[in-house]
Protein backbone atom coordinates (compact mmCIF):
# COMPACT_ATOMS: atom_id res chain seq x y z
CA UNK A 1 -30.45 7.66 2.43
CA UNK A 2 -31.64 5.67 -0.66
CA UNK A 3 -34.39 8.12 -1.58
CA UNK A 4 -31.69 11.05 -1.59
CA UNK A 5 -29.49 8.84 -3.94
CA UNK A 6 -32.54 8.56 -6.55
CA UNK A 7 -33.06 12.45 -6.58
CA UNK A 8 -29.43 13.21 -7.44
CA UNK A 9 -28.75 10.69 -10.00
CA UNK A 10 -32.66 10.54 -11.49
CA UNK A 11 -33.85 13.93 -10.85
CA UNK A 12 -31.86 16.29 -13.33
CA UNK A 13 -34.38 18.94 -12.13
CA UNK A 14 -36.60 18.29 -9.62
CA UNK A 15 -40.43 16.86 -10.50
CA UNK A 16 -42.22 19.98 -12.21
CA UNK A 17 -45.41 21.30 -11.99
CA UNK A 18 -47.83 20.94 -14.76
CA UNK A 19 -47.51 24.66 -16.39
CA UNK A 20 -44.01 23.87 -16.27
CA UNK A 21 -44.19 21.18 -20.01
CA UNK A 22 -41.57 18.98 -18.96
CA UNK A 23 -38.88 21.25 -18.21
CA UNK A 24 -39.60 24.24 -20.39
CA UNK A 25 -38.54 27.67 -19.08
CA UNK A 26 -40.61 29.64 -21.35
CA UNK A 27 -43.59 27.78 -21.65
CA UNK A 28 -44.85 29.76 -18.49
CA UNK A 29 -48.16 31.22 -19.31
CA UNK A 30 -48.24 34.74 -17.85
CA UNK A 31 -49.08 33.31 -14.53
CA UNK A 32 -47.69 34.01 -10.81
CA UNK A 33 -45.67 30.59 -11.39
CA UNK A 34 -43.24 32.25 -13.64
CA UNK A 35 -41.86 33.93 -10.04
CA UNK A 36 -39.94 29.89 -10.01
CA UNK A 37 -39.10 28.93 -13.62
CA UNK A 38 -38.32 32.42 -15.60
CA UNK A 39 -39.09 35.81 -14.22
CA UNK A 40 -39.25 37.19 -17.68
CA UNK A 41 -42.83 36.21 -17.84
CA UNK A 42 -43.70 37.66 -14.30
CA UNK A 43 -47.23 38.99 -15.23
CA UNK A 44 -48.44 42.27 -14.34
CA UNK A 45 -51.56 41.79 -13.14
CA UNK A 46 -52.83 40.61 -9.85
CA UNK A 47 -53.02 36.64 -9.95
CA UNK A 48 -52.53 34.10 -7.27
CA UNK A 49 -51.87 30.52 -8.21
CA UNK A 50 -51.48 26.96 -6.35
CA UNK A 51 -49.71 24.14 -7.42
CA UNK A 52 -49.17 20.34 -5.64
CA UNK A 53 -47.36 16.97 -7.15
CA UNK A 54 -47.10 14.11 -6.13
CA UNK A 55 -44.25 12.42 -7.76
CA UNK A 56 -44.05 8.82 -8.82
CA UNK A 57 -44.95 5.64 -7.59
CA UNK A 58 -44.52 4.66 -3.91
CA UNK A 59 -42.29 7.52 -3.11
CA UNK A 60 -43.62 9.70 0.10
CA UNK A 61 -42.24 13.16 -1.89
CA UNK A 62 -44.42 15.96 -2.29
CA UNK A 63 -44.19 18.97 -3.96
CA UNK A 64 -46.22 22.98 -3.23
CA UNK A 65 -46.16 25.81 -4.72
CA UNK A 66 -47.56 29.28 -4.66
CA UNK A 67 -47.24 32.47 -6.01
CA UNK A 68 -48.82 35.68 -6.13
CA UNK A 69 -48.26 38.29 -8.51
CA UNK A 70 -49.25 41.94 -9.00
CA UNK A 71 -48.34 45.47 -10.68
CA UNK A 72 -45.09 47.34 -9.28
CA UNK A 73 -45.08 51.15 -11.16
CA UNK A 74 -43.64 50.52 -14.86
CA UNK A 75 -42.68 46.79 -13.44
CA UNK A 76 -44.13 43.31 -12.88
CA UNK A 77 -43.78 42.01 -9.12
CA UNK A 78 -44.26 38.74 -7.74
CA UNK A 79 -43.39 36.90 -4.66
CA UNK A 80 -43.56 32.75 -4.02
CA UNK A 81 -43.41 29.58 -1.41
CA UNK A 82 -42.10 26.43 -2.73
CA UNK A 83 -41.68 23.39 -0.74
CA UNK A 84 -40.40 19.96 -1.75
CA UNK A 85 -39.45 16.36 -0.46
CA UNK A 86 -40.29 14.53 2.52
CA UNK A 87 -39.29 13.30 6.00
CA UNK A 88 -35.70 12.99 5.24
CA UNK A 89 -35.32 15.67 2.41
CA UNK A 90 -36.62 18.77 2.55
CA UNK A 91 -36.14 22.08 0.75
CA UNK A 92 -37.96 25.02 0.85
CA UNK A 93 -38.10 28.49 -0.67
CA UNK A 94 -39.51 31.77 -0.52
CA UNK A 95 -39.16 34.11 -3.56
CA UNK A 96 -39.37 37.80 -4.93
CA UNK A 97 -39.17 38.76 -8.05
CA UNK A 98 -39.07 41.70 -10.64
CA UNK A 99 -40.04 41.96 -14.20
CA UNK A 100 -39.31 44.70 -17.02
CA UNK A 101 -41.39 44.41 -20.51
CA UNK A 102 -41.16 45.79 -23.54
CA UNK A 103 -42.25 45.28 -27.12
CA UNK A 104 -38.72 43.41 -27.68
CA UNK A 105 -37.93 41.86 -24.65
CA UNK A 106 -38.53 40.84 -21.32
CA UNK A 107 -35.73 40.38 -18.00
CA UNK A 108 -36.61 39.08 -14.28
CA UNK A 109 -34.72 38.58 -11.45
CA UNK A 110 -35.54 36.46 -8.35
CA UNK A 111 -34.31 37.55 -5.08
CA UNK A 112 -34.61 33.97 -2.91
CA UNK A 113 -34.43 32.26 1.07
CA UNK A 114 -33.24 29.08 0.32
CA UNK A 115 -33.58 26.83 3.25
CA UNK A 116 -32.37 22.79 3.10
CA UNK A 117 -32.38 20.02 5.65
CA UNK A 118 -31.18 16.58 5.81
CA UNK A 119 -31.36 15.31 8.88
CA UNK A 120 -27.57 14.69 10.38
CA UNK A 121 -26.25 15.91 7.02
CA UNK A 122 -27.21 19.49 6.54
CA UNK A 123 -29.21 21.93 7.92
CA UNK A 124 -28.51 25.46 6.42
CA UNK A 125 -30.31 28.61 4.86
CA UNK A 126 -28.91 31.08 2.53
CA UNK A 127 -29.88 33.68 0.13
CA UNK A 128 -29.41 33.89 -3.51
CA UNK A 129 -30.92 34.60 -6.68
CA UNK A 130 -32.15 34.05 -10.53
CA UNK A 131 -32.31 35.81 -13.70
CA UNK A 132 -34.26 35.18 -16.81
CA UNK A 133 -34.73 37.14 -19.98
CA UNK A 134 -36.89 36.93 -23.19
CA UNK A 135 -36.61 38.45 -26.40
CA UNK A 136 -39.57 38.66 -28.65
CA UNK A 137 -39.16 38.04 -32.35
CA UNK A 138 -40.63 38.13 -35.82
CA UNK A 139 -42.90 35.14 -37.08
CA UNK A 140 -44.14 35.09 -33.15
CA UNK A 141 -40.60 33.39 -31.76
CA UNK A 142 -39.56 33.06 -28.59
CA UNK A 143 -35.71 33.40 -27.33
CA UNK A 144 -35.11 33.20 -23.81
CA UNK A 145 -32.25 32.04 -21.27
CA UNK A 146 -32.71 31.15 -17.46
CA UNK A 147 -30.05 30.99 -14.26
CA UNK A 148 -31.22 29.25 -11.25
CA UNK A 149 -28.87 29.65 -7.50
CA UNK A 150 -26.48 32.04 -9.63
CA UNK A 151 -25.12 32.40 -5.73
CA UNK A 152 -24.28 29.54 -3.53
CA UNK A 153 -21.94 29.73 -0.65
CA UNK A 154 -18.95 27.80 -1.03
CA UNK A 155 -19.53 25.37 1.75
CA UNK A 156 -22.66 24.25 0.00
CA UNK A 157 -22.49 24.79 -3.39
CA UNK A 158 -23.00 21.39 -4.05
CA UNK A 159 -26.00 20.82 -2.06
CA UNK A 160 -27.75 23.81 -4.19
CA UNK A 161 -27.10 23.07 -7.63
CA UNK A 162 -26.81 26.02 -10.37
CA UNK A 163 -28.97 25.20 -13.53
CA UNK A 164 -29.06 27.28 -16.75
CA UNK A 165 -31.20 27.02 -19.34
CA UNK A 166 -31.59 28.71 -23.31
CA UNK A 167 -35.20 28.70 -24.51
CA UNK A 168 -37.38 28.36 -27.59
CA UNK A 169 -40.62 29.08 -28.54
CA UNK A 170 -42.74 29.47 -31.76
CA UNK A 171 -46.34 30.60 -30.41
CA UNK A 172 -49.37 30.14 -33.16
CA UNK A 173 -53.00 29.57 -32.64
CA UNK A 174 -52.99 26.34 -33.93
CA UNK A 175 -50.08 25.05 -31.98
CA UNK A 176 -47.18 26.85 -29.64
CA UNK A 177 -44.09 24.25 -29.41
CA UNK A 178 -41.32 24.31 -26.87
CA UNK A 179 -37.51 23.57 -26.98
CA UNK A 180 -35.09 23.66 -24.23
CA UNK A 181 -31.53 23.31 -23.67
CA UNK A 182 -31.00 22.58 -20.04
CA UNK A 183 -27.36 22.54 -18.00
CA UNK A 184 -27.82 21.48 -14.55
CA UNK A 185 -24.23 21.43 -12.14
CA UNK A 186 -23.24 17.65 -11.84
CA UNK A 187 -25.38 16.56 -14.71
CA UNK A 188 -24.82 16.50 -18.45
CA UNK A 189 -26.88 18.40 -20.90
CA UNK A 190 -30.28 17.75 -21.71
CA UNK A 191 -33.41 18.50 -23.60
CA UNK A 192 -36.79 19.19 -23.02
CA UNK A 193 -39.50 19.58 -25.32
CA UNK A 194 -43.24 20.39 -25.97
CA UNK A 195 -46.22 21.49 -27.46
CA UNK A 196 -49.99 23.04 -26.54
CA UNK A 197 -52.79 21.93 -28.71
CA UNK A 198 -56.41 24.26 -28.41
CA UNK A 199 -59.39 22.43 -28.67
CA UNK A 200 -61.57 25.04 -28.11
CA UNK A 201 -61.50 28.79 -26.81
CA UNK A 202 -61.07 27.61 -23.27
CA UNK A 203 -59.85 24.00 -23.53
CA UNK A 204 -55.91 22.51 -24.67
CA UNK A 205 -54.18 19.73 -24.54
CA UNK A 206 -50.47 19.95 -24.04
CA UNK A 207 -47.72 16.90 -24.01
CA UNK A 208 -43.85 16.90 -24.47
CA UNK A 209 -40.61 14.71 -23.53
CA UNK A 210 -37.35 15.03 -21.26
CA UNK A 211 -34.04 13.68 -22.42
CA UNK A 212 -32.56 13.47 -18.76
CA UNK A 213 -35.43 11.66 -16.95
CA UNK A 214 -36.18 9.79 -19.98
CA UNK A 215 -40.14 10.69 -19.24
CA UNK A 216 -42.93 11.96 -20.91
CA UNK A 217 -45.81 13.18 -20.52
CA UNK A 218 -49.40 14.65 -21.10
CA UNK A 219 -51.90 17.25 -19.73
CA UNK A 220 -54.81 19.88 -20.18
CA UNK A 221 -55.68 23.12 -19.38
CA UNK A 222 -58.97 24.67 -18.82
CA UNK A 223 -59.22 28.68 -19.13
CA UNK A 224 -62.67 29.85 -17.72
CA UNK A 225 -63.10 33.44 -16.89
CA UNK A 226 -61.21 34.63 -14.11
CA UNK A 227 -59.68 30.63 -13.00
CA UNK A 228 -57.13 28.15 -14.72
CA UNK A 229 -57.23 24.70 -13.88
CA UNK A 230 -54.10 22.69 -15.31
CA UNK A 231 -53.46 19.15 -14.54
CA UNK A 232 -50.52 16.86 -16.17
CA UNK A 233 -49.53 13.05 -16.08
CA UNK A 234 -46.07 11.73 -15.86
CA UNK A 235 -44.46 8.19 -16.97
CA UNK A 236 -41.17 7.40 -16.00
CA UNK A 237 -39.44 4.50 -17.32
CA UNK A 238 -38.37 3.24 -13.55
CA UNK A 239 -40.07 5.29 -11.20
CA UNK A 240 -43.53 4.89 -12.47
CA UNK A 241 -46.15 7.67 -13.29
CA UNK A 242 -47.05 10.42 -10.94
CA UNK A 243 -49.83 13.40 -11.42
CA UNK A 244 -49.84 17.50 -10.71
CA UNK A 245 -52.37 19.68 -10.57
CA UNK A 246 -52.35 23.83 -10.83
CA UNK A 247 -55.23 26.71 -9.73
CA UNK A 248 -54.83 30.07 -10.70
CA UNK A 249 -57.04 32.94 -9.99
CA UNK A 250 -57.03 35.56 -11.82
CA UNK A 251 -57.98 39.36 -12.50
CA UNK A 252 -58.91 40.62 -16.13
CA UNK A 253 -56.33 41.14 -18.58
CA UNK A 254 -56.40 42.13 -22.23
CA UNK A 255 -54.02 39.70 -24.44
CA UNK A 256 -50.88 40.99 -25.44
CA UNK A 257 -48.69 39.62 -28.51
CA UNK A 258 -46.12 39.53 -26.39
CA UNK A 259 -48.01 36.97 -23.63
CA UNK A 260 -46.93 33.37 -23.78
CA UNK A 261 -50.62 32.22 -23.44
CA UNK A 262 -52.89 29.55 -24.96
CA UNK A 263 -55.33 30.85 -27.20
């Protein structure tokens, strides 16, 4: 049971994938992933995307993730697997979300099948949901807020933490920067924040920090045509370093202002 005792008390939020910048909601780029972190930014396009980490140092966890998004009438549609831990931990999730845009704002919300096991601890599946909104402002800012398990049953509540999180974004083409506020049941509050640097018209770099973990991190992001390759590297101050890696296919889309993207 020690590896469940270092994700409670070391894991604020569980290991994120790399379009995820250390913890920020909003810096989703208009990809299927969005259908996990803030369904706001559910795309409306047809785009499937893979994720896998493999956090830290001598720890058996793993992480998946996919997603695959398309167009819904005036809405933005998406559904998702997600599947983390190991022998003795596992959760795993299947999503569906919904997306409304408009020249002002965006709001999601993520009908979910959450299913946890511990072996001779629990063993139980239940649905619930999220919600997410962005507004879009002058000077191209970002506003957004995120709810994660806004429904738990009260027998396991605690097993299936709530999280909420208030978002922050400035977008430019030199450099979009992220802020975070994150509250996460049975923690205390903490911050994330980064930043995505293009090098080119298809190349970035992107890095950033977490207050919780105390880790930090660095990645890139290569935007060819109709595939994204992401890839990020972690360094935690106990638990070592540990590497994810994203796909996403995609069809054509025009940019919009509105699209948290890299340039």
């Amino acid at each position: 049971m020690g590896l469940l005792f270092i994700i409670s008390i070391l894991f604020p939020e569980r290991p994120l994938p790399p379009q995820v910048i250390m913890g920020s909601h909003i810096s989703i780029r208009n990809t299927p992933f969005a259908v996990f972190y803030q369904p706001a930014l559910i795309p409306k396009k047809f785009s499937v995307s893979f994720s896998y980490s493999k956090p830290y140092e001598g720890l058996s966890i793993s992480q998946f993730e996919s997603a695959f998004s398309f167009p819904l009438f005036i809405f933005s549609g998406s559904i998702g697997f997600s599947y983390f831990g190991e022998e003795i931990y596992k959760e795993q999730i299947i999503n569906y979300g919904m997306c409304y845009k408009n020249s002002l704002y965006s709001a999601g919300i993520v009908l979910k099948y959450l299913y946890l096991n511990i072996p001779e601890v629990v063993n139980h599946a239940e649905p619930s949901f999220d919600a997410g909104c962005v507004f879009f402002l002058p000077f191209n800012i970002r506003i957004g807020a995120f709810s994660r398990n806004i429904y738990r049953s009260p027998k396991y509540k605690y097993d299936i933490p709530s999280l909420f999180a208030i978002s922050f974004a400035v977008i430019h083409e030199a450099l979009n920067f992220y802020f975070d506020l994150i509250s996460e049941e049975n923690h205390p509050f903490t911050y994330a924040t980064g930043f995505e640097i293009p090098l080119t018209s298809n190349f970035y770099i992107k890095g950033g920090l977490r207050s919780g973990e105390k880790t930090f991190g660095a990645g890139f992001g290569i935007n060819v045509s109709f595939v994204k390759l992401e890839g990020f590297y972690r360094v935690h101050p106990f638990l070592g370093s540990s590497f994810s890696v994203s796909v996403v296919l995609k069809s054509h889309e025009k940019k919009s202002e509105n699209t948290i993207s890299p340039p």
